[in-house]
Structures are given as structure tokens and as C-alpha cells.
N, C-alpha and C. Protein backbone atom coordinates (compact mmCIF):
# COMPACT_ATOMS: atom_id res chain seq x y z
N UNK A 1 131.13 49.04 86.76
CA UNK A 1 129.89 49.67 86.41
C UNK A 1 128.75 48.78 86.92
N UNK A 2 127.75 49.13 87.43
CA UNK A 2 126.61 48.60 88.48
C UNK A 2 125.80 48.05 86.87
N UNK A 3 125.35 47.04 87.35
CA UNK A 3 123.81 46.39 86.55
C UNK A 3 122.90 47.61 85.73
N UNK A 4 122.65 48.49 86.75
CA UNK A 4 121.82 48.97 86.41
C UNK A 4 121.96 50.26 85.66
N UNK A 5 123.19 50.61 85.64
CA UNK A 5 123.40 51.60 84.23
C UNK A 5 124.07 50.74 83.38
N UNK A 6 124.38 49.64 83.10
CA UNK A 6 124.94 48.56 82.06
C UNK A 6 123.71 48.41 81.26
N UNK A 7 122.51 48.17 81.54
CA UNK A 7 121.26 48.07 81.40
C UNK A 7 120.73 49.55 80.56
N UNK A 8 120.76 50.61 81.38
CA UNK A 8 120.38 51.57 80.81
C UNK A 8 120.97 52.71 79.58
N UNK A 9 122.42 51.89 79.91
CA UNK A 9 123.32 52.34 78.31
C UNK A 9 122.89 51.67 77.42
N UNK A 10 122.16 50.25 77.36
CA UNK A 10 122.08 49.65 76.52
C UNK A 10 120.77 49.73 76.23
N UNK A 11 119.86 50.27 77.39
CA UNK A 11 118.47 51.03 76.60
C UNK A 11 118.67 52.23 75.95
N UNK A 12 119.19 52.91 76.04
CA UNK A 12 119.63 54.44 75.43
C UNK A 12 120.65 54.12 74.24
N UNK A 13 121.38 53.36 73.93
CA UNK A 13 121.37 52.64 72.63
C UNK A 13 120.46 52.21 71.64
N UNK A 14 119.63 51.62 72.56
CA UNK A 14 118.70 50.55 71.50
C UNK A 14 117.83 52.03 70.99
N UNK A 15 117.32 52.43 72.18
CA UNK A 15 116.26 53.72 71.64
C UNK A 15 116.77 54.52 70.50
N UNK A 16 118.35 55.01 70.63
CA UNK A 16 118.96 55.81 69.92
C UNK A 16 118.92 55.32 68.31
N UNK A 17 119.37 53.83 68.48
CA UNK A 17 119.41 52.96 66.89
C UNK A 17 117.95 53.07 66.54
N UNK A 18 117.09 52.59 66.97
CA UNK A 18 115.60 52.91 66.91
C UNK A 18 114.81 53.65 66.16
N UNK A 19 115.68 54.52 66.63
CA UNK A 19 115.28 56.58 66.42
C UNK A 19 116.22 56.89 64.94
N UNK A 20 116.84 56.01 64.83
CA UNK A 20 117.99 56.25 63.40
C UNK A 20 117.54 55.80 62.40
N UNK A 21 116.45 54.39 62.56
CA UNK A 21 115.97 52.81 61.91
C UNK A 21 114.65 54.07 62.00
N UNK A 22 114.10 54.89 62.28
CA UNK A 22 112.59 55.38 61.76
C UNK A 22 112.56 56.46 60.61
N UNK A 23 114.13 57.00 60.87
CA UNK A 23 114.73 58.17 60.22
C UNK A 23 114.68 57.45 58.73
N UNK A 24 114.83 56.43 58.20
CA UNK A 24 114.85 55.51 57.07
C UNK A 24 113.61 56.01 56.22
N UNK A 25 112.53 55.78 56.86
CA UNK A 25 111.18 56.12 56.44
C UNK A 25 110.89 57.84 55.97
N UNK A 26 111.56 58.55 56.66
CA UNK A 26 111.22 59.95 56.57
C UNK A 26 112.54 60.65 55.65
N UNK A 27 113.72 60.12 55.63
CA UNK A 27 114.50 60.79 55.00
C UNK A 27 114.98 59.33 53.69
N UNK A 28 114.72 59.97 52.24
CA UNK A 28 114.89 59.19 51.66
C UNK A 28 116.46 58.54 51.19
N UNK A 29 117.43 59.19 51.30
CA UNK A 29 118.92 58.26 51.36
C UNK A 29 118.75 57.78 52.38
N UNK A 30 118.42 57.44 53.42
CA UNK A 30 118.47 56.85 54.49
C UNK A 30 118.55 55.56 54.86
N UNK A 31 118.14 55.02 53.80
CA UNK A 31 117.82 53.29 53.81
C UNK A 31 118.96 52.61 53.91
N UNK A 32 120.59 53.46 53.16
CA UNK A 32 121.75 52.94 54.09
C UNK A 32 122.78 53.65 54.87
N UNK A 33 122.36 54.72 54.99
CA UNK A 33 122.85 55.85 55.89
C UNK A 33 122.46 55.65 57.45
N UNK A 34 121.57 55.17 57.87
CA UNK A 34 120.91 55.20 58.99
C UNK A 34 120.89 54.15 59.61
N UNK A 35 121.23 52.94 59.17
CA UNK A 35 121.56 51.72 59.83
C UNK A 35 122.64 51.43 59.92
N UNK A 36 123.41 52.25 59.12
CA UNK A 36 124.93 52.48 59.28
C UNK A 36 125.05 52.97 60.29
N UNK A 37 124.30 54.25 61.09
CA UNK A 37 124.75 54.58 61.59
C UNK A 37 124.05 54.07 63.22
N UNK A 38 123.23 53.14 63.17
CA UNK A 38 122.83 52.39 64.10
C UNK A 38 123.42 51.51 65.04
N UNK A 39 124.30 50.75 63.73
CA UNK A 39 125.37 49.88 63.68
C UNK A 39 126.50 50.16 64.57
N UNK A 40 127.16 51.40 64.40
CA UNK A 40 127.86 52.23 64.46
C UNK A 40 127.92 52.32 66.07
N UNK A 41 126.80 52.28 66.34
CA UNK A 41 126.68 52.85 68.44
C UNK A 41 126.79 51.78 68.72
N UNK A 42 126.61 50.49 67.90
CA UNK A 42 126.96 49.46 69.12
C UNK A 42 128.29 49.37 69.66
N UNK A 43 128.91 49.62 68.46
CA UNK A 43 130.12 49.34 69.07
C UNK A 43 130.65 49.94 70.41
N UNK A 44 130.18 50.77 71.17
CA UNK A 44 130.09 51.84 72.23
C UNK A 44 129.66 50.58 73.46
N UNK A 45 128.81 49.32 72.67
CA UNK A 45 128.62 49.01 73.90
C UNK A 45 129.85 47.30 73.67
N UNK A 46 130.46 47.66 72.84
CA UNK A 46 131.09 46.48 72.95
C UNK A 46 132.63 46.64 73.83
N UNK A 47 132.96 48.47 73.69
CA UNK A 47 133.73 48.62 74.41
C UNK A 47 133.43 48.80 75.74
N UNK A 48 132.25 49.31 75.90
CA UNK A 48 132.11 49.46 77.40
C UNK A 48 131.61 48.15 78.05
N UNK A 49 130.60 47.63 77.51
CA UNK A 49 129.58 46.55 78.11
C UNK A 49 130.09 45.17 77.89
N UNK A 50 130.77 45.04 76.86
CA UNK A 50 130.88 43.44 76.36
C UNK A 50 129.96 43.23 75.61
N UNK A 51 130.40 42.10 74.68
CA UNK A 51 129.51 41.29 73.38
C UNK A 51 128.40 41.34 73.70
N UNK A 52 128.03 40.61 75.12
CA UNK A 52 127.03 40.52 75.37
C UNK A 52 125.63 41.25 75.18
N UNK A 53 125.80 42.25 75.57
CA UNK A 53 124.76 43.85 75.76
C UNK A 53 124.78 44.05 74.44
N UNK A 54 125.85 44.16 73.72
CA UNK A 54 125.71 44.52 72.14
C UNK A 54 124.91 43.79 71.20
N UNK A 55 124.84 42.54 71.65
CA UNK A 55 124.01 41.54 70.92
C UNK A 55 122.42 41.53 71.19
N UNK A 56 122.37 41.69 72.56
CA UNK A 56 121.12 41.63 73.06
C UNK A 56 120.50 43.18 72.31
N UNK A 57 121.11 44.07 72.43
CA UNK A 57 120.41 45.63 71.98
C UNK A 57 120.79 45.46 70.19
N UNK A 58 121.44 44.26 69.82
CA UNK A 58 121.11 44.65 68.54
C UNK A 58 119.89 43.59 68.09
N UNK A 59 119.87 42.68 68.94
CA UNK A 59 118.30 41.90 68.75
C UNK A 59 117.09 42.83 68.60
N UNK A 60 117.17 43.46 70.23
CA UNK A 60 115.99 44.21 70.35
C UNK A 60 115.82 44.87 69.25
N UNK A 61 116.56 45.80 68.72
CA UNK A 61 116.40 46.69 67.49
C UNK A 61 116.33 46.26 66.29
N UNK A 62 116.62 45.42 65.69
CA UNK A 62 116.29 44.57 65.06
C UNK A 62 114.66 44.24 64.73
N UNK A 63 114.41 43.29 66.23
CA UNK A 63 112.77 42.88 66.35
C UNK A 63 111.91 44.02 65.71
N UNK A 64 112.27 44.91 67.23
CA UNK A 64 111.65 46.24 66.86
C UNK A 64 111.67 47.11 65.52
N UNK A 65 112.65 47.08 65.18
CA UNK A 65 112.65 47.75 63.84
C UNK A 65 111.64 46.99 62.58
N UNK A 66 111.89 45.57 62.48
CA UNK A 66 110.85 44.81 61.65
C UNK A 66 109.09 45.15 62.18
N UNK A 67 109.08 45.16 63.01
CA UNK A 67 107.55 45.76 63.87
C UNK A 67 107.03 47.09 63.03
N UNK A 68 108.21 48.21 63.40
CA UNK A 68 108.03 49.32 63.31
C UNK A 68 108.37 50.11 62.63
N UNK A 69 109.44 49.71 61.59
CA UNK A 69 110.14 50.72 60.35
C UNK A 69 109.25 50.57 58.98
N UNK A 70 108.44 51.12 58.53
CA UNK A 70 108.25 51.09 56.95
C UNK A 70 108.96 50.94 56.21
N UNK A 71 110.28 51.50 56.52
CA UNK A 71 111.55 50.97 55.41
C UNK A 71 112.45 49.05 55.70
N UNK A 72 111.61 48.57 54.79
CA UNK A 72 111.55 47.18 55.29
C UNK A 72 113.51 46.76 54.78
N UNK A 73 113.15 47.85 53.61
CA UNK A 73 115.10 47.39 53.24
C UNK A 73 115.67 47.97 53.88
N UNK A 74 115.47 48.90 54.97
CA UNK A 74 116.60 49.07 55.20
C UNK A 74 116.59 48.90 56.73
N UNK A 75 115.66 48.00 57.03
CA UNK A 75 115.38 47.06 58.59
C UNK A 75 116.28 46.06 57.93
N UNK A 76 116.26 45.18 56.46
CA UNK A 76 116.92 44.10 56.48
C UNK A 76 118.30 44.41 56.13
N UNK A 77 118.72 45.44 55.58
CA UNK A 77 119.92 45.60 55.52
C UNK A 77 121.05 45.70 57.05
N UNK A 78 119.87 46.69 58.17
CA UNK A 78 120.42 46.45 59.53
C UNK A 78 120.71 44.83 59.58
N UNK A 79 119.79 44.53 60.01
CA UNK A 79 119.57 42.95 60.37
C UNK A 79 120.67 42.10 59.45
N UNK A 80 120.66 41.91 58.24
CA UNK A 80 121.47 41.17 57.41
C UNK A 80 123.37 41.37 57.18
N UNK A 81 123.61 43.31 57.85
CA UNK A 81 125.25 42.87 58.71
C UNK A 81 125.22 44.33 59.06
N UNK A 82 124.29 45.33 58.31
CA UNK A 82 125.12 46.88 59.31
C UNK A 82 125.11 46.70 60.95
N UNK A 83 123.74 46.06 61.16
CA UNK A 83 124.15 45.80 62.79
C UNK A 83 125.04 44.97 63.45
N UNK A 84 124.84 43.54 63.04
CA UNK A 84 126.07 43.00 63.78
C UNK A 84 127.30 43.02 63.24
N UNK A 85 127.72 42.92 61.95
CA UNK A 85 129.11 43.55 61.64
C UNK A 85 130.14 44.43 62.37
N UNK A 86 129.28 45.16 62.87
CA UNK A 86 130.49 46.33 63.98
C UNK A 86 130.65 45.61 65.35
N UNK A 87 129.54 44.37 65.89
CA UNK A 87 129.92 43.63 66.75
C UNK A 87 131.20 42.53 66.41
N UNK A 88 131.20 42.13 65.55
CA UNK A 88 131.88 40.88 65.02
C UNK A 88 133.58 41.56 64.38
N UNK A 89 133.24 42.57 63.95
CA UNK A 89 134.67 43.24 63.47
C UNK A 89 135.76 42.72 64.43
N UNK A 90 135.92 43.48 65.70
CA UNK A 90 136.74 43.49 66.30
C UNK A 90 137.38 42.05 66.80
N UNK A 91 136.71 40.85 66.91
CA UNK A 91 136.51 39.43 66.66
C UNK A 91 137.34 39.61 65.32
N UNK A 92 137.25 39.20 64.21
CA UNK A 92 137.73 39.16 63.21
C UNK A 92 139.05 39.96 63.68
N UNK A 93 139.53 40.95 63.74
CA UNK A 93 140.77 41.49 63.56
C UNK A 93 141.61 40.87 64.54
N UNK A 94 141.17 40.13 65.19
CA UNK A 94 142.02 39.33 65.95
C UNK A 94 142.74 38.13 65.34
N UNK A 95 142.37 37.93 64.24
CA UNK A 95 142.73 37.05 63.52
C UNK A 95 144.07 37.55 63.03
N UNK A 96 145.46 36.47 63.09
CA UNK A 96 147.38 37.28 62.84
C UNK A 96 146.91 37.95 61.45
N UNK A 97 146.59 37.40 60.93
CA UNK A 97 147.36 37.71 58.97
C UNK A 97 145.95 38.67 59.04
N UNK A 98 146.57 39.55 58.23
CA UNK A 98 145.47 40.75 57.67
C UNK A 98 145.08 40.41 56.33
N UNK A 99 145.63 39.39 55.51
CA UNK A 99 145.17 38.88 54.43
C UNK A 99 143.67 37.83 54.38
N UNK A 100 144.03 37.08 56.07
CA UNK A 100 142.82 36.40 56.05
C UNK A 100 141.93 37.19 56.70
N UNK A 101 142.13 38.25 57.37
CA UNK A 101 141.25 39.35 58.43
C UNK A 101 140.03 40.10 56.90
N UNK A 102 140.74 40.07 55.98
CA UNK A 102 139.89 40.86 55.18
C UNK A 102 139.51 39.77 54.02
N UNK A 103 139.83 38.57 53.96
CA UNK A 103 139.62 37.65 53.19
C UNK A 103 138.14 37.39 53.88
N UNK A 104 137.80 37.27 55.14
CA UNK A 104 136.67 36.80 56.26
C UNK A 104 135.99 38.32 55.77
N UNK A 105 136.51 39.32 55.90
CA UNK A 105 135.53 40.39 56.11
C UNK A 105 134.52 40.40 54.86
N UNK A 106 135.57 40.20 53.40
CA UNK A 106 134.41 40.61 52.25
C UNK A 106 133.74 39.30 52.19
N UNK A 107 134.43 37.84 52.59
CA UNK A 107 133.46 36.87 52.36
C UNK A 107 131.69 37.34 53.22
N UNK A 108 132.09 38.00 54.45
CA UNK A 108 131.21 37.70 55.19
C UNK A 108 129.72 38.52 54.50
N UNK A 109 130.92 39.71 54.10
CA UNK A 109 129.47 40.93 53.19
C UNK A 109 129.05 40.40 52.36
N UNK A 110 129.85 39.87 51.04
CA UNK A 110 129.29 38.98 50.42
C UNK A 110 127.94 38.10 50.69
N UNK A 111 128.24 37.46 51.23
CA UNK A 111 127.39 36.39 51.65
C UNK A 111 126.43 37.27 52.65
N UNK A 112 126.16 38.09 52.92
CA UNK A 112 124.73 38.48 53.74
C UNK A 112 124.11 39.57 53.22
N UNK A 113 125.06 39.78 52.07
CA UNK A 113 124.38 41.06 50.92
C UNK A 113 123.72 40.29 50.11
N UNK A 114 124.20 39.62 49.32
CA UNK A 114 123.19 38.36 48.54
C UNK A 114 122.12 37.90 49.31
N UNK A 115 122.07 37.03 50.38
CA UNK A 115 121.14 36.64 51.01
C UNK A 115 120.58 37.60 51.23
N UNK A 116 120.27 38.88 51.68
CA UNK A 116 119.97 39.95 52.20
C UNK A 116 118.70 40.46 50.41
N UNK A 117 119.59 40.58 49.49
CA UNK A 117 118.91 40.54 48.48
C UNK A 117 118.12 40.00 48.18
N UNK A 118 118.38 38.56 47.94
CA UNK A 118 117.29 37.02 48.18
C UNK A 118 115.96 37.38 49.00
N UNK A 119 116.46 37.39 50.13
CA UNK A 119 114.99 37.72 51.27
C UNK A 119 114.62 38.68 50.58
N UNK A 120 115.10 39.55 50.65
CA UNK A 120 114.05 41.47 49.90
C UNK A 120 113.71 40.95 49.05
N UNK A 121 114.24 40.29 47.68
CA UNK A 121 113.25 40.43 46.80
C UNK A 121 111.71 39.33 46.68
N UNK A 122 112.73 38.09 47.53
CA UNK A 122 111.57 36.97 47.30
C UNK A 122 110.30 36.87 48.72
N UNK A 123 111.07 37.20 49.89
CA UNK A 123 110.44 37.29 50.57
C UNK A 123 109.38 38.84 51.50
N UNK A 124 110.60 39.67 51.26
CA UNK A 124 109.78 40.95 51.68
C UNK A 124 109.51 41.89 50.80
N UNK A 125 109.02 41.28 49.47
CA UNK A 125 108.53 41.61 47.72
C UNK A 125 109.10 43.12 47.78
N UNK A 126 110.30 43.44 47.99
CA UNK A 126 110.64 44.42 47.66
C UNK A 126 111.22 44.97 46.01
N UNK A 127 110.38 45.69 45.58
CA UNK A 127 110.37 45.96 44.07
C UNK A 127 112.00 45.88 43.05
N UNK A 128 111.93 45.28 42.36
CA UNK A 128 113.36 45.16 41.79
C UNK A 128 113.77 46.14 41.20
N UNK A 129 112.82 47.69 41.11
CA UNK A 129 113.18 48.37 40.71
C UNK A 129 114.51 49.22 41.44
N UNK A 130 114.39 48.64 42.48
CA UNK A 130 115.27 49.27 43.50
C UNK A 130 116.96 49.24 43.23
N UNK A 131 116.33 47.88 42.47
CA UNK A 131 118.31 47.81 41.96
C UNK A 131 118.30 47.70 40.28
N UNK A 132 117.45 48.63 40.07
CA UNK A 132 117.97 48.98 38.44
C UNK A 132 118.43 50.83 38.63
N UNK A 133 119.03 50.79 37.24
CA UNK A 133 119.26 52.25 37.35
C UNK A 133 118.83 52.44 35.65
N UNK A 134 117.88 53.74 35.22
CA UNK A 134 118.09 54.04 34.20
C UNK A 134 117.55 52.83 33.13
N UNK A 135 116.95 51.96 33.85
CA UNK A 135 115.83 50.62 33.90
C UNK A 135 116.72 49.43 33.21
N UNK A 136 117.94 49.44 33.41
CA UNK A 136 118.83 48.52 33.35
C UNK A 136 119.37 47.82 34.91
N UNK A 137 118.56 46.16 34.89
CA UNK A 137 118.53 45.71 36.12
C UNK A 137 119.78 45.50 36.42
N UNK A 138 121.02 45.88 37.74
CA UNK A 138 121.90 45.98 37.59
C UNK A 138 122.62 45.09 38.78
N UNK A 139 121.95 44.29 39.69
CA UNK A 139 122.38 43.75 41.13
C UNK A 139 124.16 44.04 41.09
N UNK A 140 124.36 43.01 40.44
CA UNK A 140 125.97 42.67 40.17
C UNK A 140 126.85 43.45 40.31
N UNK A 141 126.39 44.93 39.95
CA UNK A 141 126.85 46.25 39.81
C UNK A 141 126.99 47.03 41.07
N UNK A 142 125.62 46.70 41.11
CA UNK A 142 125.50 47.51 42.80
C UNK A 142 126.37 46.36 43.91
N UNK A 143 126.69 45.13 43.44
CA UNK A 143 127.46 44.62 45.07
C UNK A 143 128.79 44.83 44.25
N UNK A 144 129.19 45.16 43.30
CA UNK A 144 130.98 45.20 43.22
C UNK A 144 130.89 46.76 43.90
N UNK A 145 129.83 47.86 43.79
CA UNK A 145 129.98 49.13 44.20
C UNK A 145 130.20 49.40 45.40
N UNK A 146 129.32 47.90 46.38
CA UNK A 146 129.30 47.36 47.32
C UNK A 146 130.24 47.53 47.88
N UNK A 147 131.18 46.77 47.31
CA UNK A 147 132.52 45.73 48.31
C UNK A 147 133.51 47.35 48.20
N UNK A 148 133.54 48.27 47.24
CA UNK A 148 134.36 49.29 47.48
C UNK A 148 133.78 49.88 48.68
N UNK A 149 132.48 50.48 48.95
CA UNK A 149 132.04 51.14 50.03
C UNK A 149 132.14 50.83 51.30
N UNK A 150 132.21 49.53 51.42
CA UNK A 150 132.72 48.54 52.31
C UNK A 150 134.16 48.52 52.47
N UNK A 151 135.01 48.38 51.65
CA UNK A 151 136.20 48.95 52.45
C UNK A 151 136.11 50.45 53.01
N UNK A 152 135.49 51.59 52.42
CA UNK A 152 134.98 52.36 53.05
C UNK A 152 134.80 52.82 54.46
N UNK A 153 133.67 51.96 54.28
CA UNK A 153 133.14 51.72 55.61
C UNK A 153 133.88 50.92 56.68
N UNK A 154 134.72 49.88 56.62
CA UNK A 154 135.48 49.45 57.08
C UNK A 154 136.67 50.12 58.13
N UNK A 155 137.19 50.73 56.84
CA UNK A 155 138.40 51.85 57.46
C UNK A 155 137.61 53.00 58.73
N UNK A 156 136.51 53.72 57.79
CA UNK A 156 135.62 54.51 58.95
C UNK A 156 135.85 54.12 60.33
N UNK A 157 135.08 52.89 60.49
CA UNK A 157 134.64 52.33 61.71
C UNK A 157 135.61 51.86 62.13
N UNK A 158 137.23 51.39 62.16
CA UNK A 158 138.58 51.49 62.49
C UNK A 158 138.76 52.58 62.84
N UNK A 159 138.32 54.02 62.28
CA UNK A 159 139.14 55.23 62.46
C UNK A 159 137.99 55.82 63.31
N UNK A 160 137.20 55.54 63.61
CA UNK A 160 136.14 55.48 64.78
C UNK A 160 136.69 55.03 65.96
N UNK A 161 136.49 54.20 66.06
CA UNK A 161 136.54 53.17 67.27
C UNK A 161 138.38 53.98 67.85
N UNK A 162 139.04 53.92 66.78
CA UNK A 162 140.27 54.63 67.43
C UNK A 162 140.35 56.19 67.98
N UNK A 163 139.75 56.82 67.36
CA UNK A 163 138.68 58.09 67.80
C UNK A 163 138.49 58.12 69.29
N UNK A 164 137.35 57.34 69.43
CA UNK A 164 137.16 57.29 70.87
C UNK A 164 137.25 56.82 71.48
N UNK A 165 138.75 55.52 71.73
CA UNK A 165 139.28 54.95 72.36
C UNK A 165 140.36 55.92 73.05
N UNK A 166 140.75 56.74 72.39
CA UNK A 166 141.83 58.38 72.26
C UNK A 166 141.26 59.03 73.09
N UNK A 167 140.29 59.68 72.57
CA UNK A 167 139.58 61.11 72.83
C UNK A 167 138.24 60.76 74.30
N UNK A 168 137.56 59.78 74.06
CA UNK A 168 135.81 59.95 74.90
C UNK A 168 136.16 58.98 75.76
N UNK A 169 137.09 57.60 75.59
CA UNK A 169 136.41 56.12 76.54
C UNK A 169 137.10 56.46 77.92
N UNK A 170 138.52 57.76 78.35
CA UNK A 170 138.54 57.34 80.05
C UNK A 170 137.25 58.57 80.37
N UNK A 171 136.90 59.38 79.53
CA UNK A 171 135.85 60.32 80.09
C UNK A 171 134.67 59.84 80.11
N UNK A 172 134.27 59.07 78.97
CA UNK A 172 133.04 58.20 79.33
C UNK A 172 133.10 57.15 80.66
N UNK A 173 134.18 56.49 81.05
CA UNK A 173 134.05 55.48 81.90
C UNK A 173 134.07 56.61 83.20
N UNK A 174 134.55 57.34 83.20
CA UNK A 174 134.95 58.54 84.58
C UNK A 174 133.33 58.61 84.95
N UNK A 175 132.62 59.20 83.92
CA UNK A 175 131.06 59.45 84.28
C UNK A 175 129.99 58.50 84.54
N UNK A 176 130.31 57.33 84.22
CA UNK A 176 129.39 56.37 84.68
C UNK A 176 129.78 55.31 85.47
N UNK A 177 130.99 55.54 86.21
CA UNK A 177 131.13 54.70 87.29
C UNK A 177 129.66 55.44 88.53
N UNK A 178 128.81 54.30 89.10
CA UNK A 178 128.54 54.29 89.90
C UNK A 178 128.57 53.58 91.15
């Protein structure tokens, strides 16, 4: 594949995540629906493009999204692992034992959901009402609800990626050889 559509898959990514990261602001579940699903296209460029491109277009979107999303939680929730998580997965499963493959995976949510929390509340004064329910402040609650959705999500994006490793990647590569 030439430079210059390696380049332009990975602008038509970034735009696409972009366009998902504004959707946050206008549709209200969105704040983790939409960076999920941001997340989600990189991996498109990790099979086609390499780490590389994936990292760089999840910077850009990222930057950009802090610039330009009103939904500041759910720019940091991208930023803090829906985006690079789907880069780093496939890294991780390379690891033999599936005991330590998922021992790494929830440490990793763990640890950037908290921090992720930390920043929102102390630094991007995001209202704590956000994680009460029924005005019982509940964090603790919401990350054990967490780590289930996350295997969730986990399996998804396995049964993704196998999806269109099957079905789209020799028809996608057929069309953009130039």
C-alpha cells in the first residue's frame, strides 16, 4: 500500500473518530458509547497500517477532541483507554497464559479508570454528581459495574476483529492496493 493512501486511511479514521467524539455532546448516552466506538476503528488501522498510524490517529483525536468536544468526560474517557486499549489489546494477547493476558487487561482498566476519575473530578471539575445515583455517591459501584462491561467489551472487540479478519480484510486490502 503506497504512503499516500496509508496516510489517507488514517485521515478518514481520525475524521470518522472525530465525528463519533462530537456525537458525545449531542446525543446524551453517548459519553461511553461513542468513544467506544472511536476506539473501535482503530483497530482497522492496526490491521492494515501498523501500530504506528494507529497511535499517531489516536493522538490526533485525542488533541482534537480535548480542543473540540464539550463532552470533556467523555474526551477523557477516550484518552484515558477506549482509544488506546484496542491498540494495545492485541499486544497483550500475545502474552502464553490467558490468566496473565486478563490479569494485565483488568489491571490496566483499573488503573486508567481511577486515574481517569481523579483527573475528571479534580482536574476537569467534572460534577460528582455524575457518579451518584439516586444521590447516593457511588464510584466503587460504578467501577465493579465497570470491570463486568469490560469483559463485555472485551469479548466484543475479539469477536470484531475476528469478524473482519473473516469477512472485509482480503476485500478491503483488494481495494486499496495502489
Amino acid at each position: 500500500m503506497k504512503t499516500s493512501v496509508k496516510v489517507a486511511l488514517g485521515g478518514v479514521v481520525a475524521a470518522l473518530s472525530l465525528v463519533l467524539m462530537f456525537l458525545c455532546s449531542v446525543i446524551p448516552f453517548g459519553t461511553f458509547a461513542f468513544p467506544t466506538f472511536a476506539g473501535i476503528l482503530l483497530i482497522l488501522l492496526v490491521i492494515n497500517l501498523g501500530y504506528g498510524y494507529a497511535v499517531a490517529v489516536y493522538f490526533v483525536t485525542a488533541v482534537l477532541s480535548f480542543l473540540l468536544v464539550t463532552d470533556k468526560e467523555a474526551v477523557l474517557y477516550y484518552t484515558a483507554f477506549l482509544g488506546f486499549y484496542p491498540i494495545i489489546k492485541s499486544l497483550i494477547e500475545r502474552i502464553p497464559s490467558k490468566i496473565v493476558q486478563y490479569i494485565v487487561k483488568f489491571a490496566l482498566f483499573n488503573v486508567c479508570i481511577i486515574a481517569a476519575f481523579f483527573v475528571g473530578t479534580l482536574v476537569l471539575n467534572i460534577p460528582k454528581e455524575s457518579f451518584t445515583l439516586f444521590g447516593v455517591y457511588l464510584p466503587w459501584v460504578f467501577l465493579i459495574i465497570g470491570n463486568i462491561f469490560f469483559i463485555l467489551y472485551d469479548l466484543c472487540v475479539t469477536r470484531f476483529v475476528t469478524i473482519y479478519l473473516i469477512k472485509w480484510h482480503n476485500r478491503f486490502n483488494k481495494n486499496t492496493k495502489l
